[in-house]
PDB file of N, CA and C in Angstrom:
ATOM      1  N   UNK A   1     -11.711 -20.226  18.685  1.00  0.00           N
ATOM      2  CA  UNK A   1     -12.804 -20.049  19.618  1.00  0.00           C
ATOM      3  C   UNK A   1     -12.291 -19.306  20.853  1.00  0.00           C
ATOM      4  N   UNK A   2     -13.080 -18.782  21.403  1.00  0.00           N
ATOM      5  CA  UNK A   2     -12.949 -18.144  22.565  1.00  0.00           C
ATOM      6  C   UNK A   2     -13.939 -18.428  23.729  1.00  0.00           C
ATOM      7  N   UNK A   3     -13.127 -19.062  24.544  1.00  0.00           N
ATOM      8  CA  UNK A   3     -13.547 -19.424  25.913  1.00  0.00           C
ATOM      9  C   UNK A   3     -13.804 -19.222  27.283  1.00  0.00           C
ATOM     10  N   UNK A   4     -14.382 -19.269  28.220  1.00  0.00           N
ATOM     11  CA  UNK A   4     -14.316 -18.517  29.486  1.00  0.00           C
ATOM     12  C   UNK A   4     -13.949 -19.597  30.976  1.00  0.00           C
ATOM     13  N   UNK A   5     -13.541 -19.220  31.542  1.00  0.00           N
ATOM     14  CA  UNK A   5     -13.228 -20.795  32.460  1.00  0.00           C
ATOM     15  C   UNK A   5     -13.572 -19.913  33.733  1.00  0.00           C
ATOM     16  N   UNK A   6     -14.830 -20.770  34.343  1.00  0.00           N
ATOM     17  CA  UNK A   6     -15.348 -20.580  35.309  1.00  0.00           C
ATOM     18  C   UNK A   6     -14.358 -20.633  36.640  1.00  0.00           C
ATOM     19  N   UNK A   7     -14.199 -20.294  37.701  1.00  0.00           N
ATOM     20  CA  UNK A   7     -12.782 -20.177  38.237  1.00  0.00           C
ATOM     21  C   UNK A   7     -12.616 -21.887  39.312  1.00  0.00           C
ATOM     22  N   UNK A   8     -13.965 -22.665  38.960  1.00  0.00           N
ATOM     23  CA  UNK A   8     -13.839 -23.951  39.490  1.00  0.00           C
ATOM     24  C   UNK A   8     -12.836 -25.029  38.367  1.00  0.00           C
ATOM     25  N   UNK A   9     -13.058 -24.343  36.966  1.00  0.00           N
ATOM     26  CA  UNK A   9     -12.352 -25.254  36.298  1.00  0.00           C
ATOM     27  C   UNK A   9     -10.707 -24.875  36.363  1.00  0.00           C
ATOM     28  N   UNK A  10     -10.634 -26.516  35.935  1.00  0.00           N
ATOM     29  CA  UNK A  10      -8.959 -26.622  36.272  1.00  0.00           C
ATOM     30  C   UNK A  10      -7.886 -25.629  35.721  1.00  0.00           C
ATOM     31  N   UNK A  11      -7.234 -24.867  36.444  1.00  0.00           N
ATOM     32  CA  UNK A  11      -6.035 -24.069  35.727  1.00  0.00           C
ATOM     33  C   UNK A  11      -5.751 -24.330  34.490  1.00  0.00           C
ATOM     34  N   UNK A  12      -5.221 -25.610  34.523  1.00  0.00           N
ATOM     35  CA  UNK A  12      -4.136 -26.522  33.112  1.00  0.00           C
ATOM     36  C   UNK A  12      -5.335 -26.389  31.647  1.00  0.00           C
ATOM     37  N   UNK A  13      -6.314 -25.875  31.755  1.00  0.00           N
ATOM     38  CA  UNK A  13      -7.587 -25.800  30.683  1.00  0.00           C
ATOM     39  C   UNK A  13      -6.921 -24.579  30.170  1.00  0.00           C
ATOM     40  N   UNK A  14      -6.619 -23.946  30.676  1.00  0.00           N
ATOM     41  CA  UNK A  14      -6.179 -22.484  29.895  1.00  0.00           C
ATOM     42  C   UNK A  14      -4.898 -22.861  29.244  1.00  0.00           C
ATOM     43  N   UNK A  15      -3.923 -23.554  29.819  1.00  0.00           N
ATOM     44  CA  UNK A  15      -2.425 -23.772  28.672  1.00  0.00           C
ATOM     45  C   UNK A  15      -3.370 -25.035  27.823  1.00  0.00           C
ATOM     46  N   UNK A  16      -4.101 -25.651  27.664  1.00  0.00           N
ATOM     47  CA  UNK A  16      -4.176 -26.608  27.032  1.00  0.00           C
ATOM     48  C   UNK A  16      -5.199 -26.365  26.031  1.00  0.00           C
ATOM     49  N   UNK A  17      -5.720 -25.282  26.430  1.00  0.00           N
ATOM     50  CA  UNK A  17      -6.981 -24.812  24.748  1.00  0.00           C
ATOM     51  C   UNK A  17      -6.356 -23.599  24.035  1.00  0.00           C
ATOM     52  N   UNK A  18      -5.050 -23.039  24.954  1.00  0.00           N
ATOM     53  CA  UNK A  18      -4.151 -22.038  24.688  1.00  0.00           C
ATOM     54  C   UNK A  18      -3.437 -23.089  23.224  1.00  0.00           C
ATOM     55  N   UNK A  19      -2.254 -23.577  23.847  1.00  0.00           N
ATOM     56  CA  UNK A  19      -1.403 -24.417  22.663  1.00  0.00           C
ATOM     57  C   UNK A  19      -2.626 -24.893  21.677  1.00  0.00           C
ATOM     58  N   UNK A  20      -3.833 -25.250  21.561  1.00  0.00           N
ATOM     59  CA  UNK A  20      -4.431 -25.915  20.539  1.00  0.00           C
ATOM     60  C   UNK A  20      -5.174 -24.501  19.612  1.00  0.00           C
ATOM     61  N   UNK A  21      -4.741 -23.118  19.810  1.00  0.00           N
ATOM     62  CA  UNK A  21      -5.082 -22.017  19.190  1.00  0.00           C
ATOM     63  C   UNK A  21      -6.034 -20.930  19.915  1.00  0.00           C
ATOM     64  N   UNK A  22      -7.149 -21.727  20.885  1.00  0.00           N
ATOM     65  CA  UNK A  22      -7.799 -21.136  21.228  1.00  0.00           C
ATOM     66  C   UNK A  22      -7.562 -19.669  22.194  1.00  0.00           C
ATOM     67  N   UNK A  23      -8.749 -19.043  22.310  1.00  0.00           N
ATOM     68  CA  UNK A  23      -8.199 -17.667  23.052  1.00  0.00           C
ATOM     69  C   UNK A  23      -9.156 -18.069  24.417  1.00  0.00           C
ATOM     70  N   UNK A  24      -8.688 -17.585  25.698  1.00  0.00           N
ATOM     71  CA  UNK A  24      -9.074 -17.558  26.866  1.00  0.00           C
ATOM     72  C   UNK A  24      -8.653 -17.063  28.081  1.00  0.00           C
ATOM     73  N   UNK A  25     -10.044 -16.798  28.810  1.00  0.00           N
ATOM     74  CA  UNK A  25     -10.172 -15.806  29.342  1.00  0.00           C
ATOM     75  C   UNK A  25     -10.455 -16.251  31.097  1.00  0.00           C
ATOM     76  N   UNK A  26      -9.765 -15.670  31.644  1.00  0.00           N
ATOM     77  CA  UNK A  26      -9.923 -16.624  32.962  1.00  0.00           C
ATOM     78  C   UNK A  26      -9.905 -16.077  34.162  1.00  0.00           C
ATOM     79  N   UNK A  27     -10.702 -15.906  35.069  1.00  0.00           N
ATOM     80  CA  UNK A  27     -11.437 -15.021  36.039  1.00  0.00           C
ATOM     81  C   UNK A  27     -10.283 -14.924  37.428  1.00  0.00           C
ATOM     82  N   UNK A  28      -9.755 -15.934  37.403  1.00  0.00           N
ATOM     83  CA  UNK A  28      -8.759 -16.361  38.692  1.00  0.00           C
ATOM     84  C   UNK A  28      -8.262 -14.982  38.887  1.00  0.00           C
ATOM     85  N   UNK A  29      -7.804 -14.639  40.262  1.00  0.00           N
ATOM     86  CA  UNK A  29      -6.646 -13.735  40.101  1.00  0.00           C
ATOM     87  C   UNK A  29      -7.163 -12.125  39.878  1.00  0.00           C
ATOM     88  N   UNK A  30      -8.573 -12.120  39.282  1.00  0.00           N
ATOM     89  CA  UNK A  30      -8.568 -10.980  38.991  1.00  0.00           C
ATOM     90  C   UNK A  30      -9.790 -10.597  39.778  1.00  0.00           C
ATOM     91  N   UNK A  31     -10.454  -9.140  39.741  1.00  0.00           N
ATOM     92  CA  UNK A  31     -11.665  -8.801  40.487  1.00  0.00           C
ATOM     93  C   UNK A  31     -13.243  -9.095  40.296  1.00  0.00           C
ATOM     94  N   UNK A  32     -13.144 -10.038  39.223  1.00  0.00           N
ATOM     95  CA  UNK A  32     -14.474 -10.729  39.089  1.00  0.00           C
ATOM     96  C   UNK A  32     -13.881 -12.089  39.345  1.00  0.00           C
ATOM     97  N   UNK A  33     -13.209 -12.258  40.165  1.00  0.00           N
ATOM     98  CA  UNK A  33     -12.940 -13.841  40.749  1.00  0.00           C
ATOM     99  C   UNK A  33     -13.731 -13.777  41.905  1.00  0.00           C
ATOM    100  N   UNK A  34     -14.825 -14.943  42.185  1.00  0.00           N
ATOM    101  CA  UNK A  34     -16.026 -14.849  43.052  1.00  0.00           C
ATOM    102  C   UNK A  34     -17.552 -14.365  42.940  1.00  0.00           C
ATOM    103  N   UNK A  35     -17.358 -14.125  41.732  1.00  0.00           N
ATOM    104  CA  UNK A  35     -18.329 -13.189  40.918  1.00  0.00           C
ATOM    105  C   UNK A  35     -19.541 -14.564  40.848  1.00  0.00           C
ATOM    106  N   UNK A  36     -20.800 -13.801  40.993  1.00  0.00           N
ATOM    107  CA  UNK A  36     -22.209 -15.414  40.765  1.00  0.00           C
ATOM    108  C   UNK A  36     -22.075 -15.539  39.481  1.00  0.00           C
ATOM    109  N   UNK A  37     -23.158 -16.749  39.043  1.00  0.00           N
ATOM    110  CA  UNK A  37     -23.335 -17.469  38.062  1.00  0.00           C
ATOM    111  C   UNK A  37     -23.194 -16.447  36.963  1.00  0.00           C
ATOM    112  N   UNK A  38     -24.557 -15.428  36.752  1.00  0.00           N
ATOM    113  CA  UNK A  38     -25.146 -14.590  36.001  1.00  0.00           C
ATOM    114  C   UNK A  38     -23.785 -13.512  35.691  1.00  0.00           C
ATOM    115  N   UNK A  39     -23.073 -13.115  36.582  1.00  0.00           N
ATOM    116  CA  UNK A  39     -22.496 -12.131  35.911  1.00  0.00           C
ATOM    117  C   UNK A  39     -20.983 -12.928  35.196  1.00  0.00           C
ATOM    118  N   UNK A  40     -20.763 -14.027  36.064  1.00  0.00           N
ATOM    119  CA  UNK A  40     -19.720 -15.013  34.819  1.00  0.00           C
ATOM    120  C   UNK A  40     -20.669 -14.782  33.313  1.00  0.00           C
ATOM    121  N   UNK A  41     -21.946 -15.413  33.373  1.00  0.00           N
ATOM    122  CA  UNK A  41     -22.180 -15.536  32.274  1.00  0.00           C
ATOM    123  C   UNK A  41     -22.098 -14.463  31.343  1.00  0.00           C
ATOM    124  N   UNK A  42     -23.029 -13.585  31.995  1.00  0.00           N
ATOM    125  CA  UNK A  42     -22.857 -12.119  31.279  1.00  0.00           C
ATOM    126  C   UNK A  42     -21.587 -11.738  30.570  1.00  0.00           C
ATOM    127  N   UNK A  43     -20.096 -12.025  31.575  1.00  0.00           N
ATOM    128  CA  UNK A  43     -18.920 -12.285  31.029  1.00  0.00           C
ATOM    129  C   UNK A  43     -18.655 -12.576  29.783  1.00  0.00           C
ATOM    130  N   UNK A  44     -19.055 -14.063  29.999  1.00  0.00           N
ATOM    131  CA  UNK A  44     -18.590 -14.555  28.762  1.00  0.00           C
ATOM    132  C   UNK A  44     -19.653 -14.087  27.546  1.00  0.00           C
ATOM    133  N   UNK A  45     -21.135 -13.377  27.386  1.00  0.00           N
ATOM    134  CA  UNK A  45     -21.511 -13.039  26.489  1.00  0.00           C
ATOM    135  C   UNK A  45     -20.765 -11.662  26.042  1.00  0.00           C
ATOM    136  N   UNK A  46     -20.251 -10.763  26.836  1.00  0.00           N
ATOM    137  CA  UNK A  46     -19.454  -9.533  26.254  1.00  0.00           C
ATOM    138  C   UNK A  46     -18.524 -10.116  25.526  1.00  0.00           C
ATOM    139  N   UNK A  47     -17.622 -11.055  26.050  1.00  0.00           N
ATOM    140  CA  UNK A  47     -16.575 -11.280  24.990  1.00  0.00           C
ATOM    141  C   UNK A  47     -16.540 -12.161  23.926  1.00  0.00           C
ATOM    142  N   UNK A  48     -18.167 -12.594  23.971  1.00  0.00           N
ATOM    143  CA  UNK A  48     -18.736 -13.380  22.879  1.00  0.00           C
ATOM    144  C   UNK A  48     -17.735 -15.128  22.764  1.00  0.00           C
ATOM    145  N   UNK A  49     -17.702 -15.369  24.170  1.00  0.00           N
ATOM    146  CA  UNK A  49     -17.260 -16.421  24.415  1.00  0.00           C
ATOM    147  C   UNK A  49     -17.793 -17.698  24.862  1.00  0.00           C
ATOM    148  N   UNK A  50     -17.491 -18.773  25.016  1.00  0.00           N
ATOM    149  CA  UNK A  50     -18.193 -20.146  25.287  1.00  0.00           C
ATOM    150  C   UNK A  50     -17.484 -20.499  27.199  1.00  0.00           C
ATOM    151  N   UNK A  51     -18.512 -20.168  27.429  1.00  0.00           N
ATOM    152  CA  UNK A  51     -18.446 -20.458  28.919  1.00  0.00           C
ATOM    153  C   UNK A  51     -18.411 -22.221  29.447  1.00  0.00           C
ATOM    154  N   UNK A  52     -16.756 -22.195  29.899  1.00  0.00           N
ATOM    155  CA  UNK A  52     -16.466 -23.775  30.560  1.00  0.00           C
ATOM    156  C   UNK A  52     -16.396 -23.807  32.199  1.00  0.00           C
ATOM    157  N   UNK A  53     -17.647 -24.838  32.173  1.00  0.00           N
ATOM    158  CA  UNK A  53     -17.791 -24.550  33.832  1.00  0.00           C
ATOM    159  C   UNK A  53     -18.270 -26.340  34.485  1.00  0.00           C
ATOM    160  N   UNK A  54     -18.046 -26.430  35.467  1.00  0.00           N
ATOM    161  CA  UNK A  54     -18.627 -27.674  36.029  1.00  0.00           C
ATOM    162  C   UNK A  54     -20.065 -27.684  36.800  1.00  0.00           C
ATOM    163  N   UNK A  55     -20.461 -26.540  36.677  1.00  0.00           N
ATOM    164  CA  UNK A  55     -22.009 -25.889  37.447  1.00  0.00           C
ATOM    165  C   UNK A  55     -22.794 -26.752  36.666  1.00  0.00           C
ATOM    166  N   UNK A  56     -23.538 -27.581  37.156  1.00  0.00           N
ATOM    167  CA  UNK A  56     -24.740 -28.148  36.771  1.00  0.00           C
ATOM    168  C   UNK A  56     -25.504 -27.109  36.161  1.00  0.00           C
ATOM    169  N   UNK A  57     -26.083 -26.173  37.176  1.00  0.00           N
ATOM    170  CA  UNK A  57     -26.986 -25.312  37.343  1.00  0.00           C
ATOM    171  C   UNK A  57     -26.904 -24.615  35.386  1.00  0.00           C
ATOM    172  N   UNK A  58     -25.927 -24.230  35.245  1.00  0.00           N
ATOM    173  CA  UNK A  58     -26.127 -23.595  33.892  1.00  0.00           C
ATOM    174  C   UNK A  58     -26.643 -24.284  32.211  1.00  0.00           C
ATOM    175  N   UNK A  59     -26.831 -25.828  32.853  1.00  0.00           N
ATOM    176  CA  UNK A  59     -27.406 -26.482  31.915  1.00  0.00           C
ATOM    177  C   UNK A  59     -28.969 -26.412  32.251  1.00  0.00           C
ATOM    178  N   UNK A  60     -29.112 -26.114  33.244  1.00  0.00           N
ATOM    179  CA  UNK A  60     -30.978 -26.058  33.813  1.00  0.00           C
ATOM    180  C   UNK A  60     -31.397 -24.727  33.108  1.00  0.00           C
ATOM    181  N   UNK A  61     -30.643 -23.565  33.716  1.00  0.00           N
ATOM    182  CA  UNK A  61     -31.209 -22.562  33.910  1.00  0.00           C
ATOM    183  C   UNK A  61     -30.523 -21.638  32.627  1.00  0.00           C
ATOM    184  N   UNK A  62     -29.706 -21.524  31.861  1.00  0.00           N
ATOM    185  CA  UNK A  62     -29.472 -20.894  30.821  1.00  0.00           C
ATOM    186  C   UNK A  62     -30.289 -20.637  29.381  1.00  0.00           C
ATOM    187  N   UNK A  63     -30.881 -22.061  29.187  1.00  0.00           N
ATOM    188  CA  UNK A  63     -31.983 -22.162  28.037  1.00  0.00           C
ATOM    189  C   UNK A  63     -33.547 -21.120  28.683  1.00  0.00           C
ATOM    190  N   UNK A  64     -33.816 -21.186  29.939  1.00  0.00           N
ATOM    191  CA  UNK A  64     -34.994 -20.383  30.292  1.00  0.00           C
ATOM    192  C   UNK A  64     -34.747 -18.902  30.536  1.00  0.00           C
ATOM    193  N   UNK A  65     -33.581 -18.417  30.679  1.00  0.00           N
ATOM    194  CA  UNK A  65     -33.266 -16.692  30.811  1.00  0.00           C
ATOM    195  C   UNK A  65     -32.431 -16.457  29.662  1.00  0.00           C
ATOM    196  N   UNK A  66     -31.765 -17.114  28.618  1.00  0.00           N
ATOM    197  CA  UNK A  66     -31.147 -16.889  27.698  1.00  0.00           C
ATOM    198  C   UNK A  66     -30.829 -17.818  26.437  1.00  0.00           C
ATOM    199  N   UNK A  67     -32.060 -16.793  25.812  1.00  0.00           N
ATOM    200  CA  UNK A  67     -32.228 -17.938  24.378  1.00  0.00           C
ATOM    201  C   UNK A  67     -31.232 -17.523  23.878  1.00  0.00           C
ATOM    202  N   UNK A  68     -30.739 -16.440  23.783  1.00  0.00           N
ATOM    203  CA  UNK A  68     -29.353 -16.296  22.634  1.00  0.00           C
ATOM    204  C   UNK A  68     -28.132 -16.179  23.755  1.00  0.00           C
ATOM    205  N   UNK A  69     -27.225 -16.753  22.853  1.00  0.00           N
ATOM    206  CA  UNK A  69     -25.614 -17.117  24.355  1.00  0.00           C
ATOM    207  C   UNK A  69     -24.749 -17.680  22.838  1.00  0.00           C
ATOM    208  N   UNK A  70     -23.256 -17.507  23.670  1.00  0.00           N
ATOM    209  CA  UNK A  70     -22.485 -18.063  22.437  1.00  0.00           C
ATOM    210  C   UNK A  70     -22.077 -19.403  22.742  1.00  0.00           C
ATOM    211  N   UNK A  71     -23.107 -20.036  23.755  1.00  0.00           N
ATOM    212  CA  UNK A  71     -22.336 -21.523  24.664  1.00  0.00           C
ATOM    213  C   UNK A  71     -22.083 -21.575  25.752  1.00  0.00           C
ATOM    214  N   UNK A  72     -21.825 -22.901  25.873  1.00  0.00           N
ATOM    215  CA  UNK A  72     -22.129 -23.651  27.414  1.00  0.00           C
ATOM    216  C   UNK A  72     -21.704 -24.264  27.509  1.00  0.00           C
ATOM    217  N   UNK A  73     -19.963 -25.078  27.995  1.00  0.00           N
ATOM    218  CA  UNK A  73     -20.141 -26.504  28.447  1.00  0.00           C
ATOM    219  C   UNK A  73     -19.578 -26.666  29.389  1.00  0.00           C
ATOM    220  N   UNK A  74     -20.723 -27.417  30.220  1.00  0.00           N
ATOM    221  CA  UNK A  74     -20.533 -28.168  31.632  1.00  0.00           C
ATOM    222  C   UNK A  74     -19.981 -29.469  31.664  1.00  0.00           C
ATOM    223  N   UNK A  75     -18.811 -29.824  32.893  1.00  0.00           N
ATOM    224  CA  UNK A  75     -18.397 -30.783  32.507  1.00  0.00           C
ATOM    225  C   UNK A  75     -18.231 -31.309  33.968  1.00  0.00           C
ATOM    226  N   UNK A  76     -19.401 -32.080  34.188  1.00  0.00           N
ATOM    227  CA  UNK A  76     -19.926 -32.779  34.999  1.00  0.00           C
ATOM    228  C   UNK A  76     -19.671 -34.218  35.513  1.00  0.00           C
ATOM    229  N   UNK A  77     -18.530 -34.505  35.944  1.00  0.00           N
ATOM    230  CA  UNK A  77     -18.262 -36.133  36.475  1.00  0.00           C
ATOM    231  C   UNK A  77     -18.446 -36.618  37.431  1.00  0.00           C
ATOM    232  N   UNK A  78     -18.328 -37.769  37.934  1.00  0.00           N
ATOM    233  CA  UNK A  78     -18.244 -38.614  39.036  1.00  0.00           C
ATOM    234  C   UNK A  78     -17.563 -37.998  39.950  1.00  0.00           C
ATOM    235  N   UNK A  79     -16.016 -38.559  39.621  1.00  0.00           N
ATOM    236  CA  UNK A  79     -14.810 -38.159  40.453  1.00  0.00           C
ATOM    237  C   UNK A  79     -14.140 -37.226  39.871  1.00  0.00           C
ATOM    238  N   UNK A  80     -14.542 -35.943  39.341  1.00  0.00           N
ATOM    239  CA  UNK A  80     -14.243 -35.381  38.564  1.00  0.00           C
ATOM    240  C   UNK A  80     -12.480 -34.674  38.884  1.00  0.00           C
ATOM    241  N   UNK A  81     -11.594 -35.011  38.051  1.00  0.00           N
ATOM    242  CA  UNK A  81      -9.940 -34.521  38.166  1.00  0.00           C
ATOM    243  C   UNK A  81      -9.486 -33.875  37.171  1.00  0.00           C
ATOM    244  N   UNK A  82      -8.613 -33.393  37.319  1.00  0.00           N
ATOM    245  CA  UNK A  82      -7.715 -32.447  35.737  1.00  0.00           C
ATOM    246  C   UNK A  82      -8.007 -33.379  34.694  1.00  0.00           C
ATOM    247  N   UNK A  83      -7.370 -34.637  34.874  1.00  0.00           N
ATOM    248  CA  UNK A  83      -7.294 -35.229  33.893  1.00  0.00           C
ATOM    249  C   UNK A  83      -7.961 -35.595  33.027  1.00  0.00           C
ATOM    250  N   UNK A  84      -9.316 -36.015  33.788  1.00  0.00           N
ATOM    251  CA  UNK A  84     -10.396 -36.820  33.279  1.00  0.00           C
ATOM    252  C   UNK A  84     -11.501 -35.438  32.942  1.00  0.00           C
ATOM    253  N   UNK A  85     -11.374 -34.494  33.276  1.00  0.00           N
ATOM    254  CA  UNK A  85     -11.938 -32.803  32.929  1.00  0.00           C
ATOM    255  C   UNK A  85     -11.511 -32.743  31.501  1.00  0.00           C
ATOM    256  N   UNK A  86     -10.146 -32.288  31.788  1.00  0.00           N
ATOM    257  CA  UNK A  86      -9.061 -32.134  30.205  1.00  0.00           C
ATOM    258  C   UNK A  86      -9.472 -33.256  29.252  1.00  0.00           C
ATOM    259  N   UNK A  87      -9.607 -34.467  29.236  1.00  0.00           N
ATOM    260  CA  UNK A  87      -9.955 -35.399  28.535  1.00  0.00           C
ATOM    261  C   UNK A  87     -11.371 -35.141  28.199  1.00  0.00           C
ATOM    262  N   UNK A  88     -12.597 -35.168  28.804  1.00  0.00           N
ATOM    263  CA  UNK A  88     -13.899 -34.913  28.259  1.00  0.00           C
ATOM    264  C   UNK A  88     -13.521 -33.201  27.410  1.00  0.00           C
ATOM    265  N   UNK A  89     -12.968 -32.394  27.810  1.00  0.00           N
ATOM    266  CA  UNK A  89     -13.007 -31.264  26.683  1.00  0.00           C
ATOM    267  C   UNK A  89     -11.942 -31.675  25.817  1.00  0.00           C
ATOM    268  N   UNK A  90     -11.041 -32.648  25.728  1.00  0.00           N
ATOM    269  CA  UNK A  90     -10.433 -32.918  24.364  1.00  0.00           C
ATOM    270  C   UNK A  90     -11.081 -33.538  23.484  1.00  0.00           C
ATOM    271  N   UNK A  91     -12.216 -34.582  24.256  1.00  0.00           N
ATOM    272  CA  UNK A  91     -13.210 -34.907  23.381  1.00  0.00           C
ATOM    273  C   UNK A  91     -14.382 -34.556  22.653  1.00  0.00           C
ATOM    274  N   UNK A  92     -14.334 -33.109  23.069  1.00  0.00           N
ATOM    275  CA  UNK A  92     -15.763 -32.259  22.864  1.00  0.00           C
ATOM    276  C   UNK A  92     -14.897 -31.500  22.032  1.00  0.00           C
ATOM    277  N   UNK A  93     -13.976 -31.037  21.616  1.00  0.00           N
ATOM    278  CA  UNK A  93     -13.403 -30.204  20.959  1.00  0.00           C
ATOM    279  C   UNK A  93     -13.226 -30.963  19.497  1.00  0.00           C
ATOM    280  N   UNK A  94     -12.938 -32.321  19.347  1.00  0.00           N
ATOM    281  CA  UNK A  94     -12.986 -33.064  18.268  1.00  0.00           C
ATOM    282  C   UNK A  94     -14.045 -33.237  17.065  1.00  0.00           C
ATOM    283  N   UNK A  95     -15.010 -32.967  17.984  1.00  0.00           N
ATOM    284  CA  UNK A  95     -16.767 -32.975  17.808  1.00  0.00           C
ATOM    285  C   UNK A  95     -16.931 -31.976  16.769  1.00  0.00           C
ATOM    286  N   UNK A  96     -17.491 -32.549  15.198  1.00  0.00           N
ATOM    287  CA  UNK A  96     -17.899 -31.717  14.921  1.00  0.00           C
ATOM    288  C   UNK A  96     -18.725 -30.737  14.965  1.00  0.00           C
ATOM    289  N   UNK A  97     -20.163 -30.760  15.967  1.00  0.00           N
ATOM    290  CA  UNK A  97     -20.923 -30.052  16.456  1.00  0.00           C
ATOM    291  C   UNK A  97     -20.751 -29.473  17.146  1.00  0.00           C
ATOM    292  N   UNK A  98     -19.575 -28.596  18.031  1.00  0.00           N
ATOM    293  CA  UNK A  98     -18.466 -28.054  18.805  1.00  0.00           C
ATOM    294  C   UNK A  98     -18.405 -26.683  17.521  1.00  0.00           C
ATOM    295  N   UNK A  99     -18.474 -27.004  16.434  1.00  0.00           N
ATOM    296  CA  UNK A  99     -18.288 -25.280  15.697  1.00  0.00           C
ATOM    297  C   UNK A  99     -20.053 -25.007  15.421  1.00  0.00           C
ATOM    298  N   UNK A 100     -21.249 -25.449  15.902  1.00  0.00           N
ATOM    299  CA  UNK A 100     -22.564 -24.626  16.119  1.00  0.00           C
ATOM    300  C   UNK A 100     -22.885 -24.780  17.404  1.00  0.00           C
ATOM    301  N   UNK A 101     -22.200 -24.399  18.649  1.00  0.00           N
ATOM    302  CA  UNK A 101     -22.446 -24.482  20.121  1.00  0.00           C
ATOM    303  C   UNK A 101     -23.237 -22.979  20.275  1.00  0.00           C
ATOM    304  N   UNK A 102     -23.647 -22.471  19.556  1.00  0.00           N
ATOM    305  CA  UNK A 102     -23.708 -21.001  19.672  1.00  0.00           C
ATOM    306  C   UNK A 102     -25.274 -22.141  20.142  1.00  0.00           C
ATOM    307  N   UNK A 103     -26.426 -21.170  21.155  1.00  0.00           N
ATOM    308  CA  UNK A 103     -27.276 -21.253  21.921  1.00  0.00           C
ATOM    309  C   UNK A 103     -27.252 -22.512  22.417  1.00  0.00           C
ATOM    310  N   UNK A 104     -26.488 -23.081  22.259  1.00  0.00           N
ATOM    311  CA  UNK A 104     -26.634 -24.400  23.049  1.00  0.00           C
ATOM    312  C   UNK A 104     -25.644 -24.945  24.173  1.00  0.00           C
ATOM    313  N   UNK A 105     -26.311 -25.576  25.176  1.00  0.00           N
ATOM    314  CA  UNK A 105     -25.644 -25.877  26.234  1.00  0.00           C
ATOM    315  C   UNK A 105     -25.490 -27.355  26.095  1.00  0.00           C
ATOM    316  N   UNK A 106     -24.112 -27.694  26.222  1.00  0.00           N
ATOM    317  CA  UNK A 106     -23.320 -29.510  26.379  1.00  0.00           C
ATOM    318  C   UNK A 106     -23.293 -29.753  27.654  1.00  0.00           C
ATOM    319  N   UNK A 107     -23.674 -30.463  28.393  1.00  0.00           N
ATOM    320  CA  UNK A 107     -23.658 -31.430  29.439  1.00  0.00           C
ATOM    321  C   UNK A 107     -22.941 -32.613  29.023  1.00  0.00           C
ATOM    322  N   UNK A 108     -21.550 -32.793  29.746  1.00  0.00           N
ATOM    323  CA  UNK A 108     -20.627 -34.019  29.271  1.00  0.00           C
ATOM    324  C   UNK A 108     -20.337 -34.845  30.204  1.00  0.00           C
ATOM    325  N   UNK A 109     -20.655 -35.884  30.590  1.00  0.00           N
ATOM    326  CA  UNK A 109     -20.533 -36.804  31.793  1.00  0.00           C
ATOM    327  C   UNK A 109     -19.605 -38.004  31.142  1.00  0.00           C
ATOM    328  N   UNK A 110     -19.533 -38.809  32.410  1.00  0.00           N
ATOM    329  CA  UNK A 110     -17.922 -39.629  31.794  1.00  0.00           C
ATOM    330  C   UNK A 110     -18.155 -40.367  31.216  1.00  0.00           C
ATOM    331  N   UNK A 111     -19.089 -40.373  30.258  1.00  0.00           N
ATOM    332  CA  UNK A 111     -19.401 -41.377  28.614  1.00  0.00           C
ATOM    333  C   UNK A 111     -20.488 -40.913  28.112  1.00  0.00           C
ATOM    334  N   UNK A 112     -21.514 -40.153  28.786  1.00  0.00           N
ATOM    335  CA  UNK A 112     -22.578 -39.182  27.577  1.00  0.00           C
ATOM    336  C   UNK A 112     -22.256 -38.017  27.829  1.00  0.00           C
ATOM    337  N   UNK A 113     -23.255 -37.471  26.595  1.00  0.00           N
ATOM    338  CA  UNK A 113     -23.611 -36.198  26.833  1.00  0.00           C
ATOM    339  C   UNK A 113     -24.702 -35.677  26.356  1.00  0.00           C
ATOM    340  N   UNK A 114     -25.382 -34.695  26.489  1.00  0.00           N
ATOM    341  CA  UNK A 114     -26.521 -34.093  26.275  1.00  0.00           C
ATOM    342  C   UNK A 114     -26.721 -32.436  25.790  1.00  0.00           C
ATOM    343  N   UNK A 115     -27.244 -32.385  25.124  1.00  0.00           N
ATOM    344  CA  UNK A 115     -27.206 -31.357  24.488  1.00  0.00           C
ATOM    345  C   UNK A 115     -28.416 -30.085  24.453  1.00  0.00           C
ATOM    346  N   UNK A 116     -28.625 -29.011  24.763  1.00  0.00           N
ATOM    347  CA  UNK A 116     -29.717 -28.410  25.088  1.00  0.00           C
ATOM    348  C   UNK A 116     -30.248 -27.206  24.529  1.00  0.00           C
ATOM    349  N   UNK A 117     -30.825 -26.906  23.738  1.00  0.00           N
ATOM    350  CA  UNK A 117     -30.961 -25.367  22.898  1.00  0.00           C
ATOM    351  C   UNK A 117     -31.966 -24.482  23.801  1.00  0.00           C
TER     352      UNK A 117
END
């Protein structure tokens, strides 16, 4: 899979979906670092990637401007930390419904989640 990490999510997401095979792509550092919602997203639809972000907002507003997307997951906590971040996407990655994320957006909070086409 190929992923996009919004530049709020944690650094350590990129070595840690890196070692498990995945490919990713990560805004930090470079000249679309600061870039709004829409053109992250746009992002991650050129490289036909699954956009990882903690923005609420893209679980509202992605299903009403974009029925087709290759994914979405927001990862939305309390006290939200590396750890407990890295842990809800180790658990979403286990998921077999994690290989048809294509138009759908995951909302993962620190024991549900919700799912949105």
């Amino acid at each position: 899979m190929i992923f996009l990490l919004d530049e709020n999510f944690p650094k350590s997401a990129n070595s840690f979906l890196t070692n498990l095979g995945h490919e990713v792509i990560d805004v930090r550092g470079t000249k679309l670092q600061g870039s709004d919602d829409f053109q992250l997203f746009e992002l991650a639809q050129h490289h036909q990637a699954i956009l990882l972000t903690p923005d609420r907002d893209f679980y509202h507003t992605v299903p009403l401007l974009y029925p087709n997307h290759f994914g979405v997951i927001v990862i939305a906590l309390k006290q939200p930390n590396r750890a407990s971040i890295l842990s809800r996407l180790d658990w979403i990655l286990k998921q077999e419904f994690i290989l048809s994320i294509e138009n759908q957006i995951i909302l993962l909070r620190d024991s549900t989640y919700r799912i949105r086409k």
